[in-house]
N, C-alpha and C. Protein backbone atom coordinates (compact mmCIF):
# COMPACT_ATOMS: atom_id res chain seq x y z
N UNK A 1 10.57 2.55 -3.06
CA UNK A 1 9.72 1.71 -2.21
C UNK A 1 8.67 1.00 -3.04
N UNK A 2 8.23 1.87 -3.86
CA UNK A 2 7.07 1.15 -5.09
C UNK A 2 7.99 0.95 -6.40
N UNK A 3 8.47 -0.63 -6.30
CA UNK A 3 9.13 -0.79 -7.46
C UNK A 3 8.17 -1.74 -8.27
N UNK A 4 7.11 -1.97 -8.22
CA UNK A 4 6.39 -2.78 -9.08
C UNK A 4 5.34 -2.40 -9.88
N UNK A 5 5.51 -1.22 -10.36
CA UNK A 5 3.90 -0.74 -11.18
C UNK A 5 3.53 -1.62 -11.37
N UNK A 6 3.61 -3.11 -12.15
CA UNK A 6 2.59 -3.64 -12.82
C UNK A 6 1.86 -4.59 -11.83
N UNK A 7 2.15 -4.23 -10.95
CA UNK A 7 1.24 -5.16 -8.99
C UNK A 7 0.05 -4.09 -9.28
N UNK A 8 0.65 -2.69 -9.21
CA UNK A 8 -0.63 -1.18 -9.17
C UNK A 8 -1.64 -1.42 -10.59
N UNK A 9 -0.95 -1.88 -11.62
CA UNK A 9 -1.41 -1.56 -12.68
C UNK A 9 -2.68 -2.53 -12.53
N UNK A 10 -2.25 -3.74 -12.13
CA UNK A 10 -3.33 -5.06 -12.33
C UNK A 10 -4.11 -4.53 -11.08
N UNK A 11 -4.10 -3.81 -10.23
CA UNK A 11 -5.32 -3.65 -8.67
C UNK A 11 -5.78 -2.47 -9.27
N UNK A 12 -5.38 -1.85 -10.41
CA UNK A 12 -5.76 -0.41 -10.03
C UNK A 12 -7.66 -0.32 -10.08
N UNK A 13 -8.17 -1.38 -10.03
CA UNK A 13 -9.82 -1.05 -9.89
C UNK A 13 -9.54 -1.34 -8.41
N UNK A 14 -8.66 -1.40 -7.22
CA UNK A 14 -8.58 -1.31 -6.05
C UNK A 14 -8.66 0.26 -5.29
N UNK A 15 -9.36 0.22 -4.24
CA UNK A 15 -9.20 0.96 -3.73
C UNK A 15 -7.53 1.00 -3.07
N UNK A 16 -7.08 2.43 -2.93
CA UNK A 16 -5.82 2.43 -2.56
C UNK A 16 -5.05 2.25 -0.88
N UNK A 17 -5.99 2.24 0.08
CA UNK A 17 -6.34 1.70 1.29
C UNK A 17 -6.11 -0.16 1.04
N UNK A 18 -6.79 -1.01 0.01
CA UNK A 18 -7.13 -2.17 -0.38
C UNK A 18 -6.23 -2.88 -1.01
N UNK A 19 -5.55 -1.67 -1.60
CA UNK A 19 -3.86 -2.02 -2.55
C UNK A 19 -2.50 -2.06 -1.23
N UNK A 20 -2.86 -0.89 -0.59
CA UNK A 20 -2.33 -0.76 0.98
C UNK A 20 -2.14 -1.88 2.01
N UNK A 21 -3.08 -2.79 1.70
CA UNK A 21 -3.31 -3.78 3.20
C UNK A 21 -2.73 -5.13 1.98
N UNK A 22 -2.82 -5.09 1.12
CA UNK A 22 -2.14 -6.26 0.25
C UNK A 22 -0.82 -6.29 0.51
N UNK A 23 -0.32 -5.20 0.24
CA UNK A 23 1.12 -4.77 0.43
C UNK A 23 1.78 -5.27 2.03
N UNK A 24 1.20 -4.44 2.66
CA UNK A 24 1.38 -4.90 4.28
C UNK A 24 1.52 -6.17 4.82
N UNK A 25 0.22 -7.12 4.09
CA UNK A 25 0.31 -7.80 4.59
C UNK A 25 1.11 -9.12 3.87
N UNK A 26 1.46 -8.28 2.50
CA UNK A 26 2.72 -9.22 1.97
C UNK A 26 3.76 -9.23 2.02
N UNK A 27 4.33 -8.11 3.20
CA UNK A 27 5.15 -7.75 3.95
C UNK A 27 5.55 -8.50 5.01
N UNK A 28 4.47 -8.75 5.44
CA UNK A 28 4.47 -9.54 7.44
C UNK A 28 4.43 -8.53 8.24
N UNK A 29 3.78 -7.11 7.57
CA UNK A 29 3.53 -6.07 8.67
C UNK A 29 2.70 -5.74 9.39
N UNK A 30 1.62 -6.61 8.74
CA UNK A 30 0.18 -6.26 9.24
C UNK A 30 -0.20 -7.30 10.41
N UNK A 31 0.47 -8.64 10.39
CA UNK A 31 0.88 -9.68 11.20
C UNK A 31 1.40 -9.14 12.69
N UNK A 32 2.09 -8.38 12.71
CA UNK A 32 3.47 -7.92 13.47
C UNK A 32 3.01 -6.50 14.02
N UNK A 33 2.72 -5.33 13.49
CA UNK A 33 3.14 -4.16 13.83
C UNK A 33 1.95 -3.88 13.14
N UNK A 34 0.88 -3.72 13.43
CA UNK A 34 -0.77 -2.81 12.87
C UNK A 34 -0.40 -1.29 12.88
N UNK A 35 0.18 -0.75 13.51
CA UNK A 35 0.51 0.68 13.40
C UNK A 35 1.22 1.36 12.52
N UNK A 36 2.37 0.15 12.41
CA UNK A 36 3.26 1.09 11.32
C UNK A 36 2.57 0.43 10.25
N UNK A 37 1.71 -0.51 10.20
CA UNK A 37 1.21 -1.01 8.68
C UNK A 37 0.05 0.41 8.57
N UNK A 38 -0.10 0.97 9.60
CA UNK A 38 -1.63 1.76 9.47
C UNK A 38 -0.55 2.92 8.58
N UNK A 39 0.76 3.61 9.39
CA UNK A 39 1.37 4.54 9.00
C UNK A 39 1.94 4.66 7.29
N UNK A 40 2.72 3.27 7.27
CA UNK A 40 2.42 2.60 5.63
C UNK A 40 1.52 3.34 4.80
N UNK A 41 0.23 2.46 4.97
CA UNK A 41 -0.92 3.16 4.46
C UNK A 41 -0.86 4.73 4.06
N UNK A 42 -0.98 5.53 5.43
CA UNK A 42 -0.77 6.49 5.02
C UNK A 42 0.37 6.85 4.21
N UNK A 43 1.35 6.78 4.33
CA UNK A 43 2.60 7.39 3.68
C UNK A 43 1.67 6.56 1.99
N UNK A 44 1.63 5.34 2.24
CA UNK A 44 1.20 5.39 0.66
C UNK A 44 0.37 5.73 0.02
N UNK A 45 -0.48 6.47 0.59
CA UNK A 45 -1.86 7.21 0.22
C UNK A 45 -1.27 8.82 -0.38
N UNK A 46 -0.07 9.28 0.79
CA UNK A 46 0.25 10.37 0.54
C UNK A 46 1.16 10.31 -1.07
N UNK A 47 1.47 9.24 -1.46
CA UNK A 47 2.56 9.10 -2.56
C UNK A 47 1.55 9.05 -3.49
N UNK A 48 0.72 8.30 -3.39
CA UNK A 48 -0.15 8.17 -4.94
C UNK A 48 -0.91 9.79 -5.18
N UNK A 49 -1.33 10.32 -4.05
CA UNK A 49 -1.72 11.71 -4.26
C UNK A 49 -0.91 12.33 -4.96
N UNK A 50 0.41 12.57 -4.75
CA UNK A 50 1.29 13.20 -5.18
C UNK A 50 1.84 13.10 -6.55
N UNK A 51 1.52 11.27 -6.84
CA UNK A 51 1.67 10.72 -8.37
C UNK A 51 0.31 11.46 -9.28
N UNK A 52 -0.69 12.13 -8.75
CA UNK A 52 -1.98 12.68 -9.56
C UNK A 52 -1.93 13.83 -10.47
């Protein structure tokens, strides 16, 4: 799902919530569906934890 480290690499002074809503909304998810962009979020919050 995260095939682009070097998108993470260049935000990483982003908060990961901030890297989250970039994504979404370069998706057309955040446009469309606020919930599953919220769920997104989470799931991608839970992945970078897990990358620590």
């Amino acid at each position: 799902m995260f095939n682009n480290p070097r998108h993470f690499q260049n935000n990483r002074d982003h908060s990961i919530h901030e890297i989250s809503n970039i994504i979404c909304v370069n998706n057309g998810i955040l446009r469309f569906e606020p919930l599953i962009c919220e769920k997104f979020i989470t799931s991608y919050q839970n992945y970078m934890v897990d990358k620590l």
